[in-house]
N, C-alpha and C. Protein backbone atom coordinates (compact mmCIF):
# COMPACT_ATOMS: atom_id res chain seq x y z
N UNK A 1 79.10 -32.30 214.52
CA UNK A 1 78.20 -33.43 214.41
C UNK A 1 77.25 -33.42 215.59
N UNK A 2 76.56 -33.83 215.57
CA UNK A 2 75.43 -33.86 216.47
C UNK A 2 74.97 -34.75 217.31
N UNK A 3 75.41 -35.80 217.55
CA UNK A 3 75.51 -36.52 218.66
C UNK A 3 74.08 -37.63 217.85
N UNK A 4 73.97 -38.24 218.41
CA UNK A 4 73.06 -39.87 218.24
C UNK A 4 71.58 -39.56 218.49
N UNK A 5 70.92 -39.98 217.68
CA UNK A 5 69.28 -39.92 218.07
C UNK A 5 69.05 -41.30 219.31
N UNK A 6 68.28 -40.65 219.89
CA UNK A 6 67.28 -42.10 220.61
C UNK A 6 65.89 -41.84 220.17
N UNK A 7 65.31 -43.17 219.94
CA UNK A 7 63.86 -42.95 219.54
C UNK A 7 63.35 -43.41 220.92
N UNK A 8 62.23 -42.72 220.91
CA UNK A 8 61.53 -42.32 222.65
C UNK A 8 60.34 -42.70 221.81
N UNK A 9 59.32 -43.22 223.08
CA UNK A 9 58.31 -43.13 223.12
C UNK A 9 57.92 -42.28 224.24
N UNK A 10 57.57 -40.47 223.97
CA UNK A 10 56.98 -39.78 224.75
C UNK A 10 55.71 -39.60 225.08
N UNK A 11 55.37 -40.23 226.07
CA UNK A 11 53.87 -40.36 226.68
C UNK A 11 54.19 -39.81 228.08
N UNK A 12 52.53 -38.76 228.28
CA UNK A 12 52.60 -38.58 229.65
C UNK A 12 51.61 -39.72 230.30
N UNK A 13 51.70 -39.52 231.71
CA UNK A 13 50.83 -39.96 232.60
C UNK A 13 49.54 -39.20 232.32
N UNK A 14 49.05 -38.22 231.58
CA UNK A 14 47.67 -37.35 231.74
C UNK A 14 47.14 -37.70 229.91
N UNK A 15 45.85 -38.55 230.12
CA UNK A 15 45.03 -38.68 228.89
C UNK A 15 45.19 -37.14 228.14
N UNK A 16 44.73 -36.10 228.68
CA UNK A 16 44.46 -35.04 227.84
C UNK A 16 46.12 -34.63 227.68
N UNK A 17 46.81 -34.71 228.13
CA UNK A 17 47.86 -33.99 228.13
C UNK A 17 48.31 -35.11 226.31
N UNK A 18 48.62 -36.06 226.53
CA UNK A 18 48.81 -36.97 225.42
C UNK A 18 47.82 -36.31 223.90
N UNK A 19 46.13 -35.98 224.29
CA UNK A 19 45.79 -35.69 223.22
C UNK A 19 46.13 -34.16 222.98
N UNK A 20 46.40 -33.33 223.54
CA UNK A 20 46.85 -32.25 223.05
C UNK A 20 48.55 -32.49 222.37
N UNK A 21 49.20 -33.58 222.51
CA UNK A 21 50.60 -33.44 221.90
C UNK A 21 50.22 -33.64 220.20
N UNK A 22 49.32 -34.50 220.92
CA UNK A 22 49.10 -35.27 219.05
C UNK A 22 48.49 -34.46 218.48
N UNK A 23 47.06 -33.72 218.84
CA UNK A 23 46.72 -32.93 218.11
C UNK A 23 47.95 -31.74 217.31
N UNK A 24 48.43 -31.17 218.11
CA UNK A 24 49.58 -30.09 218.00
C UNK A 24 50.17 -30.92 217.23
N UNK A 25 50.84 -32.10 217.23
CA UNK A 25 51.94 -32.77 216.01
C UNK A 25 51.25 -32.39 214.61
N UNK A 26 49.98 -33.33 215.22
CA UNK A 26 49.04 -33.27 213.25
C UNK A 26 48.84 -32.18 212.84
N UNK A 27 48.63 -31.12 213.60
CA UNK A 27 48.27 -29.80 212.90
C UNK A 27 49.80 -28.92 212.32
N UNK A 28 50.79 -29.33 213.23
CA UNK A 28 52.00 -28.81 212.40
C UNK A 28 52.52 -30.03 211.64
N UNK A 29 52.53 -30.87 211.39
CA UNK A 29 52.60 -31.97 210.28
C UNK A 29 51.96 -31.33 208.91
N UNK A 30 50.60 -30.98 209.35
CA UNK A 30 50.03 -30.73 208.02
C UNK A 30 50.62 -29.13 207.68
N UNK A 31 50.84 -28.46 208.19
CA UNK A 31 51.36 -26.55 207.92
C UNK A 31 52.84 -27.36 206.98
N UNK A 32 53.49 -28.03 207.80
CA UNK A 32 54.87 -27.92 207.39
C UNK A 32 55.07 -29.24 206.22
N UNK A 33 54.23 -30.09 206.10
CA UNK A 33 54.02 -31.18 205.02
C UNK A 33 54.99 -32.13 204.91
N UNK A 34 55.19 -32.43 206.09
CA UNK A 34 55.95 -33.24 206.37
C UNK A 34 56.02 -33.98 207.89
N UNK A 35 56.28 -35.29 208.49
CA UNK A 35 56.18 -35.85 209.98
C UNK A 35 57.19 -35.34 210.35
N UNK A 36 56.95 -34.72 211.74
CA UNK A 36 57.95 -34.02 212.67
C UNK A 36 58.75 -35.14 213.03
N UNK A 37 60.34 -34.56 213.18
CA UNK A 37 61.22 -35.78 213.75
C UNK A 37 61.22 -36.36 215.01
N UNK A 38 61.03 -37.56 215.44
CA UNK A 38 60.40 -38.30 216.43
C UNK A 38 62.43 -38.57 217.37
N UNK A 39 63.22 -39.07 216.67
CA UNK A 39 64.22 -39.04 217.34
C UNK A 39 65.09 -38.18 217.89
N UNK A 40 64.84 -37.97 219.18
CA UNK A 40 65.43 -37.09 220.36
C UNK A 40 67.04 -37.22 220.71
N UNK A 41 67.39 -35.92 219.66
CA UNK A 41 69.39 -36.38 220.29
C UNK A 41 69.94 -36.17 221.15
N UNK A 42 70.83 -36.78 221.51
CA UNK A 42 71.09 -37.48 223.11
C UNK A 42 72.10 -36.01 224.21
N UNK A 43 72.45 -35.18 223.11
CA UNK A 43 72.99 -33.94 223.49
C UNK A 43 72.40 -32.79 224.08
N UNK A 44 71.15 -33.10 223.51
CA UNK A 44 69.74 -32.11 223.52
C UNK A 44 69.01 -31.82 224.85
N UNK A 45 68.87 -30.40 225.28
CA UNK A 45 67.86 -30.32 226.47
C UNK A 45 66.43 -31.44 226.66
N UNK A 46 66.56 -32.09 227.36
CA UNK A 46 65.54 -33.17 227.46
C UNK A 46 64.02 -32.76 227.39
N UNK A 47 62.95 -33.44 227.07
CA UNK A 47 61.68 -33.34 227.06
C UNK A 47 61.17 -33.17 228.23
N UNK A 48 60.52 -31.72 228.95
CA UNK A 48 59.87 -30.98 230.04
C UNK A 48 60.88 -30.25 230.80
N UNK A 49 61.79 -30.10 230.26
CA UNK A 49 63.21 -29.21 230.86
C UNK A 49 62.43 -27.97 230.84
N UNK A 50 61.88 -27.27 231.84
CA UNK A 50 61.80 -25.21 232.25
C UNK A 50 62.74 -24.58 231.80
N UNK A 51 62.54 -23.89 230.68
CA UNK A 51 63.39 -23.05 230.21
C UNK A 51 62.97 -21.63 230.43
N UNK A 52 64.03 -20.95 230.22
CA UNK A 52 63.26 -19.38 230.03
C UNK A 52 63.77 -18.78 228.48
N UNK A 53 63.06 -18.53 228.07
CA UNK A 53 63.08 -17.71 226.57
C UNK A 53 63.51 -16.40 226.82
N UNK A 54 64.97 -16.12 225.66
CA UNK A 54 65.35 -15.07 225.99
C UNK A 54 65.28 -14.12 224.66
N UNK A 55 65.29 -12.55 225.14
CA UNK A 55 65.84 -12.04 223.82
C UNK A 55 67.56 -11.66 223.29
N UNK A 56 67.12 -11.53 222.12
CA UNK A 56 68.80 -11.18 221.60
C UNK A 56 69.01 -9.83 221.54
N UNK A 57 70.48 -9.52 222.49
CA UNK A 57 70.17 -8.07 223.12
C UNK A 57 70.98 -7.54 222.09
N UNK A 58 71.31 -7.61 220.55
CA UNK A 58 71.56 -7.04 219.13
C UNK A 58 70.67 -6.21 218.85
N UNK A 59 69.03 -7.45 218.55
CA UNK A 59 68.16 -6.67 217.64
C UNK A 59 66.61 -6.90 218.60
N UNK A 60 66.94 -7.41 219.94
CA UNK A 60 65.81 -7.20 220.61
C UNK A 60 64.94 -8.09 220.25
N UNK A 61 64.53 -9.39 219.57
CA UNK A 61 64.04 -9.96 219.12
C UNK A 61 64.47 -11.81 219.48
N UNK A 62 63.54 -12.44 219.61
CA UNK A 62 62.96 -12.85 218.26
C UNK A 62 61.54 -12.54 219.22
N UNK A 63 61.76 -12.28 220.86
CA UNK A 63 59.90 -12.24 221.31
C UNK A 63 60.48 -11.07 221.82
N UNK A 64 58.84 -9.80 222.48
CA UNK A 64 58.87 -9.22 222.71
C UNK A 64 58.81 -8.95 224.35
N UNK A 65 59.21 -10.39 225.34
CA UNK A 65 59.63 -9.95 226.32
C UNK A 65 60.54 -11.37 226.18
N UNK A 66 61.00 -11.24 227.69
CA UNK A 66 61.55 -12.64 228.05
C UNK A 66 59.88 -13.47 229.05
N UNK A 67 60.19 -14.58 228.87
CA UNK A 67 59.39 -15.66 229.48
C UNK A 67 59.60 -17.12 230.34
N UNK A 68 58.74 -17.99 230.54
CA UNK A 68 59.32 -19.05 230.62
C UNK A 68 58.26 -20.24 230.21
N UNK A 69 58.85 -21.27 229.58
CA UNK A 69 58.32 -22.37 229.11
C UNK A 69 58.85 -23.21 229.40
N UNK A 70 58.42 -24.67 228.79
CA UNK A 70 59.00 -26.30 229.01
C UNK A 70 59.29 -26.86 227.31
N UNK A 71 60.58 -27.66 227.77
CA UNK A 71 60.80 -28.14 226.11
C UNK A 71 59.48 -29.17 225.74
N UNK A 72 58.64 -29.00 224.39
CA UNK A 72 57.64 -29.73 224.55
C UNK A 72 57.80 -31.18 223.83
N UNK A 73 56.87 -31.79 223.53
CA UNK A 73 57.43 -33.28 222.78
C UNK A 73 56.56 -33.51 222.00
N UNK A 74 55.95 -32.62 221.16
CA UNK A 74 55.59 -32.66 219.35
C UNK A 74 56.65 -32.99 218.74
N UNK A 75 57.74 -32.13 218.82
CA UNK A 75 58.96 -32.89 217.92
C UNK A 75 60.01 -32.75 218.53
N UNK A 76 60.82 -34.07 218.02
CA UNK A 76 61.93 -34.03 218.83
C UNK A 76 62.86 -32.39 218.02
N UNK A 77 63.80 -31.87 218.52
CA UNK A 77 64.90 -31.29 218.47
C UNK A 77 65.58 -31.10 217.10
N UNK A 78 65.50 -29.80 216.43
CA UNK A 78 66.05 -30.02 214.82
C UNK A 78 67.31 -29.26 214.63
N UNK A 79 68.03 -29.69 213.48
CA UNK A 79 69.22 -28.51 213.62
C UNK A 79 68.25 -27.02 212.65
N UNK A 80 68.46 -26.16 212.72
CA UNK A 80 68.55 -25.07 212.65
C UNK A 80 69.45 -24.84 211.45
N UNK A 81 68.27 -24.84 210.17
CA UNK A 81 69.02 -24.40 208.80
C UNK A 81 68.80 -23.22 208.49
N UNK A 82 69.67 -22.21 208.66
CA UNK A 82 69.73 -20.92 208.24
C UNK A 82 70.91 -20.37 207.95
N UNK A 83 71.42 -19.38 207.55
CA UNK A 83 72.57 -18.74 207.29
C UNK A 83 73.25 -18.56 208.44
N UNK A 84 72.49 -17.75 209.75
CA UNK A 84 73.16 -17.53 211.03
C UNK A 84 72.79 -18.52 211.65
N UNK A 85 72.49 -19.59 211.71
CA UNK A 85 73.07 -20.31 212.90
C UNK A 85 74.42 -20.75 212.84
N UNK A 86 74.36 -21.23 214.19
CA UNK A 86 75.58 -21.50 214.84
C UNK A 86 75.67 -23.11 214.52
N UNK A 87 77.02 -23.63 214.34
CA UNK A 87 77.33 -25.07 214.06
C UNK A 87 76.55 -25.85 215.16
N UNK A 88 75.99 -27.01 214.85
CA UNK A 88 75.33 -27.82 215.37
C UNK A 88 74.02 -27.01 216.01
N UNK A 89 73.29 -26.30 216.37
CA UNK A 89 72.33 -25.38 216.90
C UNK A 89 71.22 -26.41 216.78
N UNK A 90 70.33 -26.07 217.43
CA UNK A 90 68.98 -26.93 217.41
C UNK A 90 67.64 -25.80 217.98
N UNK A 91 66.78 -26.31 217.34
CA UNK A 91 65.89 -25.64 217.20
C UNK A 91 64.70 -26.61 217.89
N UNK A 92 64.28 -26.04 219.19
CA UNK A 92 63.62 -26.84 220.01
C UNK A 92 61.64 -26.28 220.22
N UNK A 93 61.23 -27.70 220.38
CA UNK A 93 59.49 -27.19 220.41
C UNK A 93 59.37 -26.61 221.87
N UNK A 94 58.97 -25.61 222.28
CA UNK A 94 58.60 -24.48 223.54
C UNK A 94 56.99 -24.61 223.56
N UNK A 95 55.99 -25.11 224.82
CA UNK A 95 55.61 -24.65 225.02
C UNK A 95 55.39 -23.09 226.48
N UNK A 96 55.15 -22.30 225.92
CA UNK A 96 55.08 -21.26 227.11
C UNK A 96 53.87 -21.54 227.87
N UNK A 97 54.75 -20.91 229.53
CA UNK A 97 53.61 -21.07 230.29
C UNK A 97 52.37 -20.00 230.34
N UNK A 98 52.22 -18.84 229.50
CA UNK A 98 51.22 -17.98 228.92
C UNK A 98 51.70 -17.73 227.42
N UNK A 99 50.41 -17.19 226.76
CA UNK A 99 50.27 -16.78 225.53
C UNK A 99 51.50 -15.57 225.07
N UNK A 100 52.13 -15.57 223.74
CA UNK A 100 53.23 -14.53 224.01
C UNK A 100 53.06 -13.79 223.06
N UNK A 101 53.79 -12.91 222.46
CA UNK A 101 53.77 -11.87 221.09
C UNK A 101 55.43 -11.72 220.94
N UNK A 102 55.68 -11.91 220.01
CA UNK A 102 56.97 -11.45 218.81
C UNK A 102 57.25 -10.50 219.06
N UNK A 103 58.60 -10.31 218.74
CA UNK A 103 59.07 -8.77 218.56
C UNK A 103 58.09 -8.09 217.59
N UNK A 104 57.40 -8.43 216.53
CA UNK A 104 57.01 -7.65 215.24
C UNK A 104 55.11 -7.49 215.85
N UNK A 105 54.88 -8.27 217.17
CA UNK A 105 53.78 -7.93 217.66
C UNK A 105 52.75 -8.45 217.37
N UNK A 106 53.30 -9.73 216.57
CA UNK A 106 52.00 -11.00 216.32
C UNK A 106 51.97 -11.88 217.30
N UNK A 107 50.70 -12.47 217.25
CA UNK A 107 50.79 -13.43 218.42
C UNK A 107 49.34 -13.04 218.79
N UNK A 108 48.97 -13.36 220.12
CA UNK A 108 49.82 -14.19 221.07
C UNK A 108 49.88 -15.95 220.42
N UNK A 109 50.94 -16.41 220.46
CA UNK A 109 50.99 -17.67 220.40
C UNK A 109 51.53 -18.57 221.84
N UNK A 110 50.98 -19.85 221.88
CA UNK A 110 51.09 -20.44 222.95
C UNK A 110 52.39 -21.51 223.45
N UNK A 111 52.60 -21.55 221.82
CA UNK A 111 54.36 -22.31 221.87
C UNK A 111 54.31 -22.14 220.22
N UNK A 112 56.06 -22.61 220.15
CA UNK A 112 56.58 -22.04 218.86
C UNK A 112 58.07 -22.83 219.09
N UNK A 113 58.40 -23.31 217.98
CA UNK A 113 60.36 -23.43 218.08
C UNK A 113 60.82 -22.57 218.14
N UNK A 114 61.64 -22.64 218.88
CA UNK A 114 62.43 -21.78 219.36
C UNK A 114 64.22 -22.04 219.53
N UNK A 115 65.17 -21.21 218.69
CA UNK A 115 66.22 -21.92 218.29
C UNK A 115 67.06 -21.98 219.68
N UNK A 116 68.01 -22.89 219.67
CA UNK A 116 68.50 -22.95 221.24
C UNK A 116 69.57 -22.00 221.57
N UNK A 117 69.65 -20.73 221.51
CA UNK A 117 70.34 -19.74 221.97
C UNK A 117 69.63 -18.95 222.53
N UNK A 118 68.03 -19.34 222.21
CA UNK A 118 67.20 -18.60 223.17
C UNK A 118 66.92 -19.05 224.05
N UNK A 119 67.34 -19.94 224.67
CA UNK A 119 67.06 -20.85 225.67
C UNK A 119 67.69 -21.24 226.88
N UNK A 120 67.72 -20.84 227.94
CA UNK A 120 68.26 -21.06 229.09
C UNK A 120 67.28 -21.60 230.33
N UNK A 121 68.00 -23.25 230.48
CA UNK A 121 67.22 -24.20 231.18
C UNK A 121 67.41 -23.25 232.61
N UNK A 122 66.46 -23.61 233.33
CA UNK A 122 65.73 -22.90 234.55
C UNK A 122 65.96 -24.20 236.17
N UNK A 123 66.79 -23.58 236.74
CA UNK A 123 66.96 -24.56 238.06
C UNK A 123 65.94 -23.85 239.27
N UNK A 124 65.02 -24.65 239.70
CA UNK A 124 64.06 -24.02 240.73
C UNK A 124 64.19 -24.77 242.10
């Protein structure tokens, strides 16, 4: 089970920083046709946590290096419906701190979900 939502109101302190979340929500709102989930569960790496994106040293993938980003706050935190995930797994919004490319060499993209086994929060 997955522990309890809290509904947040995520706002930064920076005007532009606020209109780039929203823009980014509406534009993946409309791809995925549906409102991104707004309630943040309480188990979950928190909103601006430094992570570093890793690969899976199986199949080398899912990016084509390792990096580092911040958990972002377009959407809160989803479970991860697929065959291989792992029980309870969550699938978190990343933005990176540069543009990146995939294992398969598309890209560069600037953030992306990213499921949380790729993810290891960053102590500086």
């Amino acid at each position: 089970m997955l522990g309890q939502l809290v509904q947040t109101e995520l706002v930064s302190m920076d005007p532009d920083e606020d209109r780039r979340i929203e823009r980014d929500r509406r534009a993946v709102e409309q791809i995925v046709g549906r409102p991104l989930v707004e309630g943040w569960p309480t188990d979950a790496l928190a909103p601006g946590v430094r992570v570093r994106v890793i690969r899976d040293s199986d199949w080398g993938g899912p990016w084509a290096t390792e990096f580092l980003g911040v958990i972002d706050t377009i959407g809160a935190p989803e479970p991860v419906r697929h065959p291989q995930a792992r029980a309870g797994e969550l699938k978190y919004w990343v933005r990176f701190d540069e543009p990146q490319f995939d294992s398969a060499g598309e890209g560069p993209y600037r953030g992306a979900q990213v499921w949380g086994r790729y993810l290891q929060p960053v102590t500086e």
